[in-house]
Protein backbone atom coordinates (compact mmCIF):
# COMPACT_ATOMS: atom_id res chain seq x y z
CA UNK A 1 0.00 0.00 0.00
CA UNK A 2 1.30 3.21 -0.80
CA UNK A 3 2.29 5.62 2.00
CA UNK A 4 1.39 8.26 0.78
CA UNK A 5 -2.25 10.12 1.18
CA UNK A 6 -3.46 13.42 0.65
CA UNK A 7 -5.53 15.81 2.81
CA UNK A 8 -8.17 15.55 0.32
CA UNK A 9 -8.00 11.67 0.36
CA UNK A 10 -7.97 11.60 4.11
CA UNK A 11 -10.92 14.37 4.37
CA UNK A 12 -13.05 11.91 2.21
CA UNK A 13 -12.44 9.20 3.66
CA UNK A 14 -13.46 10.24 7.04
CA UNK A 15 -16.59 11.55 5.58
CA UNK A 16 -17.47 8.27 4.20
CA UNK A 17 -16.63 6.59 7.34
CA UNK A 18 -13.64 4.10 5.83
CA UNK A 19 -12.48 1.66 8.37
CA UNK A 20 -8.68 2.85 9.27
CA UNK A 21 -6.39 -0.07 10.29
CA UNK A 22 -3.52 1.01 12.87
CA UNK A 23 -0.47 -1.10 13.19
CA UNK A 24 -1.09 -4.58 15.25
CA UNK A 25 0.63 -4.59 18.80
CA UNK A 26 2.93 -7.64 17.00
CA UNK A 27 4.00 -4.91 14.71
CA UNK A 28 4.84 -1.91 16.96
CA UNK A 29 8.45 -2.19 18.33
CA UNK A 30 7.87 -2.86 21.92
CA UNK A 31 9.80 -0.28 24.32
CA UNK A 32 7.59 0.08 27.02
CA UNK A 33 6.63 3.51 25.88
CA UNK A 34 3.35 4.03 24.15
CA UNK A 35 3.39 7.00 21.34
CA UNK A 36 1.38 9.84 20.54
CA UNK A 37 0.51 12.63 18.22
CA UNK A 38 0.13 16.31 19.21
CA UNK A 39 -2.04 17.37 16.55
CA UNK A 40 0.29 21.29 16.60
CA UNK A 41 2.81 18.65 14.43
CA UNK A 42 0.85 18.65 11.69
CA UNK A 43 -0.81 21.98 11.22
CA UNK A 44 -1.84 22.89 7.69
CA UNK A 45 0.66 25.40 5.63
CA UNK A 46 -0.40 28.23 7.44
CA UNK A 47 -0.08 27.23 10.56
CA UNK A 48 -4.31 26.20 11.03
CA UNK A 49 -5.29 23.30 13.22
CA UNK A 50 -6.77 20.45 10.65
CA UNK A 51 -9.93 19.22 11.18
CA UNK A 52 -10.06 16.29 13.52
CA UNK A 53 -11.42 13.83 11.32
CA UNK A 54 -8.24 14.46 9.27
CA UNK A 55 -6.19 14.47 12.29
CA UNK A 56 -7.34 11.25 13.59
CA UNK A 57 -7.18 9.45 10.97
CA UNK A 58 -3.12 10.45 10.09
CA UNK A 59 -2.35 9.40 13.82
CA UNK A 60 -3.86 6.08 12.67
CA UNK A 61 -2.80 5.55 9.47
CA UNK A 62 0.79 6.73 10.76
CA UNK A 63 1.34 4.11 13.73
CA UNK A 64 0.56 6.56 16.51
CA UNK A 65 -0.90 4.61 19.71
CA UNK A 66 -2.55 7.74 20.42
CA UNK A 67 -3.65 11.35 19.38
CA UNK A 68 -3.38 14.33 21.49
CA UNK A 69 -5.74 16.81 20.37
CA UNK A 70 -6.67 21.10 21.41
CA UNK A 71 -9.18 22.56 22.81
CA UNK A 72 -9.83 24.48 19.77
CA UNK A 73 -9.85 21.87 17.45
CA UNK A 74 -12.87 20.02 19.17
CA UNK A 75 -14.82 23.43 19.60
CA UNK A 76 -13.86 23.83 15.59
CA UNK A 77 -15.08 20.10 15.54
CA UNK A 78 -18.74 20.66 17.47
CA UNK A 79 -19.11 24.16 15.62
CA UNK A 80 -18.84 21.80 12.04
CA UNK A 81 -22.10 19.95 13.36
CA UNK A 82 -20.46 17.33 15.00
CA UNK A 83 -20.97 15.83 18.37
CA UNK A 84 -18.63 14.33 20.95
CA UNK A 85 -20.38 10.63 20.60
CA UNK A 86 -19.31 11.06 16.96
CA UNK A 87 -15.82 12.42 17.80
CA UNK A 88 -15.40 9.20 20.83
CA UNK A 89 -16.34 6.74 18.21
CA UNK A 90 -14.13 8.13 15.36
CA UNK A 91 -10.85 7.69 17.76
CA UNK A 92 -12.21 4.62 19.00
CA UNK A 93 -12.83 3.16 15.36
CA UNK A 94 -9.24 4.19 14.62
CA UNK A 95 -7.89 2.31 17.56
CA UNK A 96 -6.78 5.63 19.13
CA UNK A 97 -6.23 6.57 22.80
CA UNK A 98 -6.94 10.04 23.89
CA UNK A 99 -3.81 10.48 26.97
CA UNK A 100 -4.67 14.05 27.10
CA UNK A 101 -6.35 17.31 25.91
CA UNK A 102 -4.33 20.26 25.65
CA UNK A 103 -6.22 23.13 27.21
CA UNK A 104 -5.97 27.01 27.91
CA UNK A 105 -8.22 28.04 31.14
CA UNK A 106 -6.64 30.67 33.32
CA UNK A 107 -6.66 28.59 36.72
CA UNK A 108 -3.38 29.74 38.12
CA UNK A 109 -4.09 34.37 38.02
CA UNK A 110 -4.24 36.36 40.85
CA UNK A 111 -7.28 37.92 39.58
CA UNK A 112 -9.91 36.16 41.38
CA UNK A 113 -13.06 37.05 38.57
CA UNK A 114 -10.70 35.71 35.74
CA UNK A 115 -9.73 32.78 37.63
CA UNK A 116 -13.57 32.10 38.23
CA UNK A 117 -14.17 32.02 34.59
CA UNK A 118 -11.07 30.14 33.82
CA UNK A 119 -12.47 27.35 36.25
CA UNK A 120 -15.92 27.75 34.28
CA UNK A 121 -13.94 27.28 31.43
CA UNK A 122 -12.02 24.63 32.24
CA UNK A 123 -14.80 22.33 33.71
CA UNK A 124 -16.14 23.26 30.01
CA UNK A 125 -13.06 21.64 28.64
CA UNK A 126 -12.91 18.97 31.17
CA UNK A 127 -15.92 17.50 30.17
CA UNK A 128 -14.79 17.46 26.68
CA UNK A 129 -12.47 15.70 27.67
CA UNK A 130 -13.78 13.25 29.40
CA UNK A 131 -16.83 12.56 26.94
CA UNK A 132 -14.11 11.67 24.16
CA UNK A 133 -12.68 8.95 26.70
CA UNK A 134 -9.36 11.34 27.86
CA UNK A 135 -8.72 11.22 31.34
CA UNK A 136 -6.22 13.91 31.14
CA UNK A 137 -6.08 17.70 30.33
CA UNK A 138 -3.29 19.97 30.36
CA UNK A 139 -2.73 22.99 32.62
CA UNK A 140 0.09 25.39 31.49
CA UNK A 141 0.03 28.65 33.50
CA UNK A 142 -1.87 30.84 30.85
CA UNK A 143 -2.46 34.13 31.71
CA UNK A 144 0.24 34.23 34.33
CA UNK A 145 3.21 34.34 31.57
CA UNK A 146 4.46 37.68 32.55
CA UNK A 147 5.83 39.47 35.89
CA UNK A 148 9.16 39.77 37.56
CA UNK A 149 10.82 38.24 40.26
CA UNK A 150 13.87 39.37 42.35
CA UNK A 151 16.38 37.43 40.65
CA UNK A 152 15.11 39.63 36.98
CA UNK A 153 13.92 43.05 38.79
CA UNK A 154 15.22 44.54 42.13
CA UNK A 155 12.48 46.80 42.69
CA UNK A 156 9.96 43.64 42.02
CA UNK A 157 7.04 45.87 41.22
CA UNK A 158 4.68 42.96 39.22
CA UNK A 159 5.19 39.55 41.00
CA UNK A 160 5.00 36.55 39.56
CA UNK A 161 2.52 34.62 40.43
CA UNK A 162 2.90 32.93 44.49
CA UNK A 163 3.75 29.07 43.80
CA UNK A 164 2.61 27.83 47.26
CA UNK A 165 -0.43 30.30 45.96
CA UNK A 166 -0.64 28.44 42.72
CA UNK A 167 -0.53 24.78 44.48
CA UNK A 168 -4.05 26.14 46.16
CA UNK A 169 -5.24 26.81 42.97
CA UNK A 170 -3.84 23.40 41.15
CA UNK A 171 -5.99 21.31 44.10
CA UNK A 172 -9.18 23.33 43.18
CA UNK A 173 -8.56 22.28 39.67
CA UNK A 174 -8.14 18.95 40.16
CA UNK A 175 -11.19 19.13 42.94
CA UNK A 176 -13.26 20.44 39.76
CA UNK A 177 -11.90 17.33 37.79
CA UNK A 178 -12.80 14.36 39.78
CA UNK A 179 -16.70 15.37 39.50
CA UNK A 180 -15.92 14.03 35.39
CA UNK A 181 -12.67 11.52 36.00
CA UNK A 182 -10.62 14.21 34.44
CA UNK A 183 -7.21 15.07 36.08
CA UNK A 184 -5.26 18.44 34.72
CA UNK A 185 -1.10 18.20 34.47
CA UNK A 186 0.36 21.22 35.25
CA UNK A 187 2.37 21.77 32.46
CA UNK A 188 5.99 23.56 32.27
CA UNK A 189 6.30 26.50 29.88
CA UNK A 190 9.84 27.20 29.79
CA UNK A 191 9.27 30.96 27.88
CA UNK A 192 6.66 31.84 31.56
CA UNK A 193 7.74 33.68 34.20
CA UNK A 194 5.08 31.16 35.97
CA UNK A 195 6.16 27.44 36.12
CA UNK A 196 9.08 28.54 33.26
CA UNK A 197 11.29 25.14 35.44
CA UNK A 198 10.53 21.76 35.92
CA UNK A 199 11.19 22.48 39.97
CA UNK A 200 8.41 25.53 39.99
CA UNK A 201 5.84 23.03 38.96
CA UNK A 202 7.09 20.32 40.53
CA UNK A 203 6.59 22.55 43.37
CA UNK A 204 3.07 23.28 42.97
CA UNK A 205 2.15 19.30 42.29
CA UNK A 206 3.93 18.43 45.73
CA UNK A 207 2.15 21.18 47.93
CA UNK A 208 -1.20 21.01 46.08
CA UNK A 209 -2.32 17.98 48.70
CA UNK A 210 -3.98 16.16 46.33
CA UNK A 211 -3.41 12.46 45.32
CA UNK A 212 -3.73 12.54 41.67
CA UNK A 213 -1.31 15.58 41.07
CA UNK A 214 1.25 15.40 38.38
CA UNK A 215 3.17 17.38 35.68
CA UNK A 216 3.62 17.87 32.31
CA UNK A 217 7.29 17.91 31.18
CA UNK A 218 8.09 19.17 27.16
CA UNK A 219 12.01 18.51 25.60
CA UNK A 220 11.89 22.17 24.50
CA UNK A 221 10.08 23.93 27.11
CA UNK A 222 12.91 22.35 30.03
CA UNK A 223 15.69 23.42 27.44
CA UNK A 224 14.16 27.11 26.81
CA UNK A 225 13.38 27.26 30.69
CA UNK A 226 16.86 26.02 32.16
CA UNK A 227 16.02 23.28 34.06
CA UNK A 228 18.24 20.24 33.40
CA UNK A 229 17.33 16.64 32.72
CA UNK A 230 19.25 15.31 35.33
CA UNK A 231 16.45 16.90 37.79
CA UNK A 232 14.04 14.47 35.77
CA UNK A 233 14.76 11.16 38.10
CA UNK A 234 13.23 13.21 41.34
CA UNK A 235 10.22 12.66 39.70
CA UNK A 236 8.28 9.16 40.26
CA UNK A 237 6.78 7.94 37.19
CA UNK A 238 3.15 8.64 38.66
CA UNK A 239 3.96 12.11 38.89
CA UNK A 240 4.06 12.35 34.86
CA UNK A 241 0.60 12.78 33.13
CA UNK A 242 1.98 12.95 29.68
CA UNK A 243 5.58 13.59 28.27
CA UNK A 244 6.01 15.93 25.14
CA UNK A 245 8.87 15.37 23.30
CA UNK A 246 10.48 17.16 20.63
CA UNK A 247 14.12 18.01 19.78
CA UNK A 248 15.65 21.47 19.64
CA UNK A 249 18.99 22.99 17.79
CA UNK A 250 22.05 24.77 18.75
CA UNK A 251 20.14 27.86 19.44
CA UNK A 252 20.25 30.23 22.99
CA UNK A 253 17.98 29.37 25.41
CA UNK A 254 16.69 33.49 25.32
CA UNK A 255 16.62 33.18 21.44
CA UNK A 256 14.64 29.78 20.81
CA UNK A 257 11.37 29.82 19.67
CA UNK A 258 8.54 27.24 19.58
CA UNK A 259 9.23 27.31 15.89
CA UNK A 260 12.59 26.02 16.14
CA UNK A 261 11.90 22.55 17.26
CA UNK A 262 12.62 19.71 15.38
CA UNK A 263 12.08 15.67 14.82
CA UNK A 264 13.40 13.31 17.78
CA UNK A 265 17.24 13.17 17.11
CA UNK A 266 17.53 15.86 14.67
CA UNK A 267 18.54 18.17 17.08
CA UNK A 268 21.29 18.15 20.40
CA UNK A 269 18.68 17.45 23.25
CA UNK A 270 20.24 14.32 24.81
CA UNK A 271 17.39 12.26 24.91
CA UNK A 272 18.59 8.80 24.40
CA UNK A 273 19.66 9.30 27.86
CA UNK A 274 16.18 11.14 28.39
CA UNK A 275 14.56 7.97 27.37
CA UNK A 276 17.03 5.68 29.63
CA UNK A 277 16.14 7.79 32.52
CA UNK A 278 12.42 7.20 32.17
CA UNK A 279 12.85 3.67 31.57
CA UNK A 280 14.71 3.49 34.91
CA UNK A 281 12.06 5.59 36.33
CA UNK A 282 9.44 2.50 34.88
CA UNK A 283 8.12 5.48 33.30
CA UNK A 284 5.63 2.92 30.56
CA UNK A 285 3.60 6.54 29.98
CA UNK A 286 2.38 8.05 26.61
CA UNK A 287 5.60 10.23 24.68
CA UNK A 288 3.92 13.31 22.78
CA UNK A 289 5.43 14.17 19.77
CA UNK A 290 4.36 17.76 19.81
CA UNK A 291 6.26 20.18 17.29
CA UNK A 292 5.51 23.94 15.40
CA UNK A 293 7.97 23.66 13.05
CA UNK A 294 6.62 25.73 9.57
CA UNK A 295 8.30 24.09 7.37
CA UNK A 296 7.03 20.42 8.28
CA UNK A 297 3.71 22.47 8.26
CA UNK A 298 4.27 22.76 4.32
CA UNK A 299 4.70 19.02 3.89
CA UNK A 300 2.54 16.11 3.17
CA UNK A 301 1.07 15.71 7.21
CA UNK A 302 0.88 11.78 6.84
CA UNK A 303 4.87 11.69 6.05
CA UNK A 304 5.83 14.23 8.76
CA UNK A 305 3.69 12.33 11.13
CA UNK A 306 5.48 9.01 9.79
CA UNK A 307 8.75 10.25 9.84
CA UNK A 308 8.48 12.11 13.71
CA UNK A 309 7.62 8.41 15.06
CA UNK A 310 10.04 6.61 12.97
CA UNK A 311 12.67 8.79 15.00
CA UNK A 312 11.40 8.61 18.12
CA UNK A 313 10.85 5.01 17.96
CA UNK A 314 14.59 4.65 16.86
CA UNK A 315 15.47 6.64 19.67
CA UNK A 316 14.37 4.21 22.58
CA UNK A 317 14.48 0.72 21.29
């Protein structure tokens, strides 16, 4: 069969309901990792989310255990006339997992009305979630990217926000989840001022006094935040909801962008060791591949989504 498929191919035959046939377990490379597909990685040529029909069915087709999808693109999805029965049993006819959902609610601000309607928001999102069969959902700091703190401003005049602050916050999120079996990750956003290192929301996991806490490392958001991956085996392998990987070039840390990143191994993030050190950890978790590079945006999304697996897997077996 060829490997090659067009968007238009793809788009019709999700429409017509085709049966898509992932890879059998005998076929995938056993490493005790399962793999998934951040649907950012393959973006259309202008940098638009792809319909999740499409989506789904190039995490299939590709070899992907799982798919990763936004916020946005299930709105964009429900908005088209779908309905999240529809969406469950799409992924489920594919043979897809949903790991996570990548969400944007503003839990973590200091402003108490926009926190209220970032918790409004997020039990929106959470029962998304949940209805497509996902039983996790990210939580970067959004809306608490900005600020100072001593170490970049004596004078301190716009704080960032209080972590043992945010931990109170991260347990009423999760306290919202359990009502739909939904648990949020705090995620690490290396360019933040909030949660920019591993440690900071680490930090607000630990203190949050809730079970079911756990965080959301990314390759290129540790690198562009300056935490290092020897800090990784502190973690137990509970404590990771999902891992995003990605790889990054010889670029400063103040200078890197999102765009920058680039296929598993293409790059000089060390992450055969990264892989060795989850392994250790009996880390047997979901790896994201989650990249915004614009030029694999301009390529055929099956063979970008083929090729990004091909070099993760040949990074951990």
């Amino acid at each position: 069969m060829s490997t090659d498929i067009s968007r238009r191919t793809l788009l019709a035959g999700a429409a017509s309901g085709f049966t898509i046939t992932p890879l059998t377990a005998t076929e995938k490379p056993q490493t005790g990792f399962r793999f998934c597909l951040n649907t950012s990685t393959v973006r259309d040529q202008d940098g638009k989310p792809r319909p999740l029909p499409e989506l789904i069915a190039i995490a299939a087709k590709a070899g992907y255990d799982a798919i990763e999808p936004w916020i946005a693109e299930i709105d964009a999805y429900l908005k088209s006339g779908g309905t999240l029965k529809e969406l469950r049993q799409r992924i489920d006819d594919a043979g897809l997992k949903v790991p996570d959902v990548i969400g944007f609610a503003e839990w973590i601000v200091d402003d108490a009305q926009r926190r209220k309607k970032g918790l409004e928001q997020a039990q929106r999102d959470m029962d998304w979630a949940a209805q497509i069969g996902s039983q996790h959902i990210a939580a970067p700091p959004v809306g608490a990217t900005g600020g100072t703190s001593p170490r970049d401003d004596p004078k301190f005049s716009q704080p960032v926000v209080d972590l043992l602050a945010a931990a109170d916050r991260y347990r009423a999120l999760l306290e919202l989840g359990e009502k739909m079996g939904v648990v949020p990750i705090v995620e690490v956003w290396g360019f933040s001022k909030t949660l920019r290192r591993l440690g900071e929301a680490l930090l607000v996991a630990m203190e949050c006094g809730h079970a079911r806490a756990c965080v959301l490392p990314d390759v290129y958001h540790l690198y562009k935040g300056g935490s290092d991956f020897t800090g990784l085996p502190l973690l137990s392998a509970q404590a990771i909801g999902i891992f995003h990987v990605n790889d990054y070039p010889r670029i400063d840390r103040e200078k890197i962008t999102d765009a920058d990143r680039v296929f598993p191994g293409d790059g000089i993030a060390p992450l055969r060791e990264l892989f060795r050190t989850l392994q250790r950890m009996n880390y047997t978790g979901y790896l994201s591949l989650e990249l915004f590079n614009r030029q694999y945006w301009k390529q055929n999304p099956l063979e970008i989504a083929k090729t990004g697996l091909a070099k993760l897997r040949a990074l951990v077996t």
